[in-house]
C-alpha atoms as a PDB file:
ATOM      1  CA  UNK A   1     -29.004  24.224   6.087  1.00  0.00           C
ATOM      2  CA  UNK A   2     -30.117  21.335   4.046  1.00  0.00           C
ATOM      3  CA  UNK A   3     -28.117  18.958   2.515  1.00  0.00           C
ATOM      4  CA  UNK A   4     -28.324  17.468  -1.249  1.00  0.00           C
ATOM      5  CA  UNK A   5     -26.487  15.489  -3.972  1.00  0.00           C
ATOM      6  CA  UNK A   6     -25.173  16.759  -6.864  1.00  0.00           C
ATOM      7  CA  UNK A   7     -22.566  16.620  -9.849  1.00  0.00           C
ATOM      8  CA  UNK A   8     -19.540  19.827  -9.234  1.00  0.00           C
ATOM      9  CA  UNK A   9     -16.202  20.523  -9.967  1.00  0.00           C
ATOM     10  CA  UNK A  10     -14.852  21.280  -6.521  1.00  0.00           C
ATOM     11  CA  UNK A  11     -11.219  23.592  -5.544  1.00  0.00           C
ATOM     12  CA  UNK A  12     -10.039  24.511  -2.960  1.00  0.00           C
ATOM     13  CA  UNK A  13     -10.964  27.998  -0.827  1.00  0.00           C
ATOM     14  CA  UNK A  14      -7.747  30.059  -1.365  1.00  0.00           C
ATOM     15  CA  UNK A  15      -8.501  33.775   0.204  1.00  0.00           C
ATOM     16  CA  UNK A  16      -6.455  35.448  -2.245  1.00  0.00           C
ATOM     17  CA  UNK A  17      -8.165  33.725  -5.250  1.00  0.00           C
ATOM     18  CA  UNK A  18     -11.826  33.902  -4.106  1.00  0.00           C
ATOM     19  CA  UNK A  19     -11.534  36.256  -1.168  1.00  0.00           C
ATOM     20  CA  UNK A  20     -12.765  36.817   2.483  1.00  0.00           C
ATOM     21  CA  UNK A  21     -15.103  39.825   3.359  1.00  0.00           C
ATOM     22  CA  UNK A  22     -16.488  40.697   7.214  1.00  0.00           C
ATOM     23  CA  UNK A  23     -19.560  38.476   6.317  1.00  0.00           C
ATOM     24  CA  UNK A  24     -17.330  35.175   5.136  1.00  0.00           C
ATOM     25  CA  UNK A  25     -17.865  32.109   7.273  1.00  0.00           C
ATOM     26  CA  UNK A  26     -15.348  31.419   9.942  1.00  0.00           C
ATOM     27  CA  UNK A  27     -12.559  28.951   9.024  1.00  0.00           C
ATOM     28  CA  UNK A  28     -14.193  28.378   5.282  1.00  0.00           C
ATOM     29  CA  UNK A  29      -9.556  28.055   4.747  1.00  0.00           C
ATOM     30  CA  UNK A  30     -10.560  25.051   5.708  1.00  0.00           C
ATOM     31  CA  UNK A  31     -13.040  24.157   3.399  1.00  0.00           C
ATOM     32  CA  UNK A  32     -13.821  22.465  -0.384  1.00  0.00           C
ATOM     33  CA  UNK A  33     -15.725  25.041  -2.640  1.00  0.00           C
ATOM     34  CA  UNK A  34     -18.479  23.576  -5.084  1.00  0.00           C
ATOM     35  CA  UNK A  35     -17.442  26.109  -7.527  1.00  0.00           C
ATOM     36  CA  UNK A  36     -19.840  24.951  -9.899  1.00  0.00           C
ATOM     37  CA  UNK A  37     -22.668  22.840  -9.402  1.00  0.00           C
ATOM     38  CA  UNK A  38     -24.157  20.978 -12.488  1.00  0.00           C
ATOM     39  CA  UNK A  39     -27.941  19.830 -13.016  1.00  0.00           C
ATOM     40  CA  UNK A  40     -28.263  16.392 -15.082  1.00  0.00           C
ATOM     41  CA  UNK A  41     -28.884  17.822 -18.230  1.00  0.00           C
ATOM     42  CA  UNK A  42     -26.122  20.115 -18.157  1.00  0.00           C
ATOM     43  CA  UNK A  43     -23.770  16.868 -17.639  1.00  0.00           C
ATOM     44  CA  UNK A  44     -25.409  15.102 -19.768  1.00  0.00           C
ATOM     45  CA  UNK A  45     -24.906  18.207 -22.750  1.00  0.00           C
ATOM     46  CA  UNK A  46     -21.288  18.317 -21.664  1.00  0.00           C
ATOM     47  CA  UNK A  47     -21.611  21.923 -20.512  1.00  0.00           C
ATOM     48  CA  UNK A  48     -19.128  20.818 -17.400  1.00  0.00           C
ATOM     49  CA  UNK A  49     -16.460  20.217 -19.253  1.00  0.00           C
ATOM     50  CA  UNK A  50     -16.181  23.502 -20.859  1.00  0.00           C
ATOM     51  CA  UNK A  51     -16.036  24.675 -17.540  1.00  0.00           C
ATOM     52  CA  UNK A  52     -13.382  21.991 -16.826  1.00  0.00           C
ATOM     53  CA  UNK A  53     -11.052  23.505 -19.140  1.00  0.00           C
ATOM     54  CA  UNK A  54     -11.328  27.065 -18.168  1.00  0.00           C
ATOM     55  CA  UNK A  55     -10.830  26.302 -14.578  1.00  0.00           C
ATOM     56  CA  UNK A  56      -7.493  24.032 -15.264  1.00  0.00           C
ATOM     57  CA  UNK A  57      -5.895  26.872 -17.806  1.00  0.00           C
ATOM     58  CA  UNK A  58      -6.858  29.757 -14.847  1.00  0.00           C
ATOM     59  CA  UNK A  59      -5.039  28.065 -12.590  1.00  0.00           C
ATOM     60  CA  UNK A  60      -2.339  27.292 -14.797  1.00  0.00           C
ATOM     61  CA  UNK A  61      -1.618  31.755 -15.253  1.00  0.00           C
ATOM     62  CA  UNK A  62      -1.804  32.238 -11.876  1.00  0.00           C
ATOM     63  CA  UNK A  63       1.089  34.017 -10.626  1.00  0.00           C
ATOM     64  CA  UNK A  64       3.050  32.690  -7.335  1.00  0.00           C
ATOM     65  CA  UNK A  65       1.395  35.375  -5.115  1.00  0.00           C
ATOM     66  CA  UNK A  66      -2.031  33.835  -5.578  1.00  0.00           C
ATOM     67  CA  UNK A  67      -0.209  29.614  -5.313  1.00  0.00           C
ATOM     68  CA  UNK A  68      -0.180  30.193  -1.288  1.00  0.00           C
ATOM     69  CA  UNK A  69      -2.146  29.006   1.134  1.00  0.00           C
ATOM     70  CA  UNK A  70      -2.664  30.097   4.787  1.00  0.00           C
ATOM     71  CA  UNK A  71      -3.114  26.231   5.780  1.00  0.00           C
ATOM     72  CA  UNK A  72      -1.993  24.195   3.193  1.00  0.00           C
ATOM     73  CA  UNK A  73       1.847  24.410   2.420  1.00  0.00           C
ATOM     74  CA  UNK A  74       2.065  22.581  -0.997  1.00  0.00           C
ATOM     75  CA  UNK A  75      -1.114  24.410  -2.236  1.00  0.00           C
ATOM     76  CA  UNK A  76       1.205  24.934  -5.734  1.00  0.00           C
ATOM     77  CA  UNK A  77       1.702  21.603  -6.259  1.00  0.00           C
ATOM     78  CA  UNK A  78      -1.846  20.283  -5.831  1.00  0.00           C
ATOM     79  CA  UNK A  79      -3.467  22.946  -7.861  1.00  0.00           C
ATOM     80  CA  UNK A  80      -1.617  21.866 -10.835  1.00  0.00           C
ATOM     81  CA  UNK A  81      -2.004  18.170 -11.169  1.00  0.00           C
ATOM     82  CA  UNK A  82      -3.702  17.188 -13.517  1.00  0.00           C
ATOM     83  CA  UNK A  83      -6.761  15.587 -11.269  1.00  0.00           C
ATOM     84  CA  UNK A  84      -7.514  18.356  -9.294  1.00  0.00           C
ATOM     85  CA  UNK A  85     -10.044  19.938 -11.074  1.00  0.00           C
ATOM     86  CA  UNK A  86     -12.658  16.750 -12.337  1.00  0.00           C
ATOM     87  CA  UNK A  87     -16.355  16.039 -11.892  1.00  0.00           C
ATOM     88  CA  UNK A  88     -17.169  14.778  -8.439  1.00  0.00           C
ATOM     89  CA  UNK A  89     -20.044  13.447  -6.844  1.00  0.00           C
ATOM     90  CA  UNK A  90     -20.813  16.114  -3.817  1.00  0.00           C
ATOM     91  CA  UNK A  91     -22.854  16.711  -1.231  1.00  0.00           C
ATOM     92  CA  UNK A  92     -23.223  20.279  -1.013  1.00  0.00           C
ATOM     93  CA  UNK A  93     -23.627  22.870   2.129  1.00  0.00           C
ATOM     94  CA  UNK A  94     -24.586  26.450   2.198  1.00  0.00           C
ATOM     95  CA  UNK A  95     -22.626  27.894   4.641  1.00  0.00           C
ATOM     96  CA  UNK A  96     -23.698  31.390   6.989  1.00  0.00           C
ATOM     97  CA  UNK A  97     -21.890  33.687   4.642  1.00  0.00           C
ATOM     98  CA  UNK A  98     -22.928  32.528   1.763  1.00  0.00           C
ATOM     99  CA  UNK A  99     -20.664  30.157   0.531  1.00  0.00           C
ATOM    100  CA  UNK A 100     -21.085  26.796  -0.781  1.00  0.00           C
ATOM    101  CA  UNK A 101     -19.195  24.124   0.138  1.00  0.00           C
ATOM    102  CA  UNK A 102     -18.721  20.544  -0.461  1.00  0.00           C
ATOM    103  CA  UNK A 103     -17.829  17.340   1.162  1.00  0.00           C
ATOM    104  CA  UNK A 104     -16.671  14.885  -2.310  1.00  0.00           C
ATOM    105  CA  UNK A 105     -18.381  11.820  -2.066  1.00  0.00           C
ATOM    106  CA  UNK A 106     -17.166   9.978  -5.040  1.00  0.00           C
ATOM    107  CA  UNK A 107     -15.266   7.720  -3.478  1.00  0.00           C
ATOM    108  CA  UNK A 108     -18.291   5.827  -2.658  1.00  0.00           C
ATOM    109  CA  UNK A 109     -18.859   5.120  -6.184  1.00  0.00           C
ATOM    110  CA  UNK A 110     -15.322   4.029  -6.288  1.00  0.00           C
ATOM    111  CA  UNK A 111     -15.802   1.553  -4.014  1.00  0.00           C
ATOM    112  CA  UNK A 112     -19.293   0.008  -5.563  1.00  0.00           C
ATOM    113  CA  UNK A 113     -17.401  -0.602  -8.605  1.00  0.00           C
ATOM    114  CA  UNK A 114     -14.603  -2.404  -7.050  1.00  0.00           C
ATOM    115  CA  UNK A 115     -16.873  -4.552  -5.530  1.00  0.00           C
ATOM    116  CA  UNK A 116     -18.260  -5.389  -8.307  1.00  0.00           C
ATOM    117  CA  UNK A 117     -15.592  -5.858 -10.439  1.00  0.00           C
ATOM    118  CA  UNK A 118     -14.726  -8.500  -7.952  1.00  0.00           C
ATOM    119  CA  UNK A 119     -18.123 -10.205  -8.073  1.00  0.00           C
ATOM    120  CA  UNK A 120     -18.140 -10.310 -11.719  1.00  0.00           C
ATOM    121  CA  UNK A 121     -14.289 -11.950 -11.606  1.00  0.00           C
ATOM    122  CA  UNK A 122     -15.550 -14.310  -9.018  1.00  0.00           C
ATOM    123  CA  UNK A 123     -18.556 -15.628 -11.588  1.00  0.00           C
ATOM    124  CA  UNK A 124     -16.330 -15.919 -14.625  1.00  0.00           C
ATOM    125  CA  UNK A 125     -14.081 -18.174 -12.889  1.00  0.00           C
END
């Protein structure tokens, strides 16, 4: 199973949405989906957020049957804020049945910037 970087827009697994077959890896409840995975000139064409929009308005007609989740009880709630579908920084797994998961690693970013941010305040002053 190797490991790599990329740009995705990440949801989720919901069993009723995406479903679960004999062959599905064990627990993937549990898991973050890389739904779709983006190469650097798609991002940089803006073909993800095309993509963006589709996934946010999909979720938005879903009816109540399909807003449940075996392990997560507000499920609803975090599906439809408004920052729950966006680009992330991922590192992406393929799992045994198939499935591609991701563990978000934007935050890392996040943090980078804030340091600098603080470095750049610090030399102004």
């Amino acid at each position: 199973m190797a490991n790599n970087y990329s740009l995705a827009i990440c949801e989720l697994f919901n069993p009723t949405i995406h479903g679960v077959t004999t062959t599905s890896s064990p627990n993937i409840e549990s898991h973050i989906l890389a739904s779709h995975l983006f190469s650097a000139i798609e991002f940089y064409a803006d073909d993800w957020e095309s993509v963006l929009c589709l996934m946010r308005n999909e979720y938005r007609n879903h009816d109540s049957f399909t807003k449940i989740h075996p392990i997560i009880r507000n499920y609803d709630n975090i599906t439809l804020a408004p920052t729950y579908f966006r680009l992330e920084i991922v590192q992406s797994q393929l799992l045994s049945g198939g499935e591609t998961v991701a563990s978000i690693k934007t935050h890392y970013l996040k943090r980078v910037q804030r340091k600098w941010r603080s470095i750049l305040e610090k030399r102004v002053k």
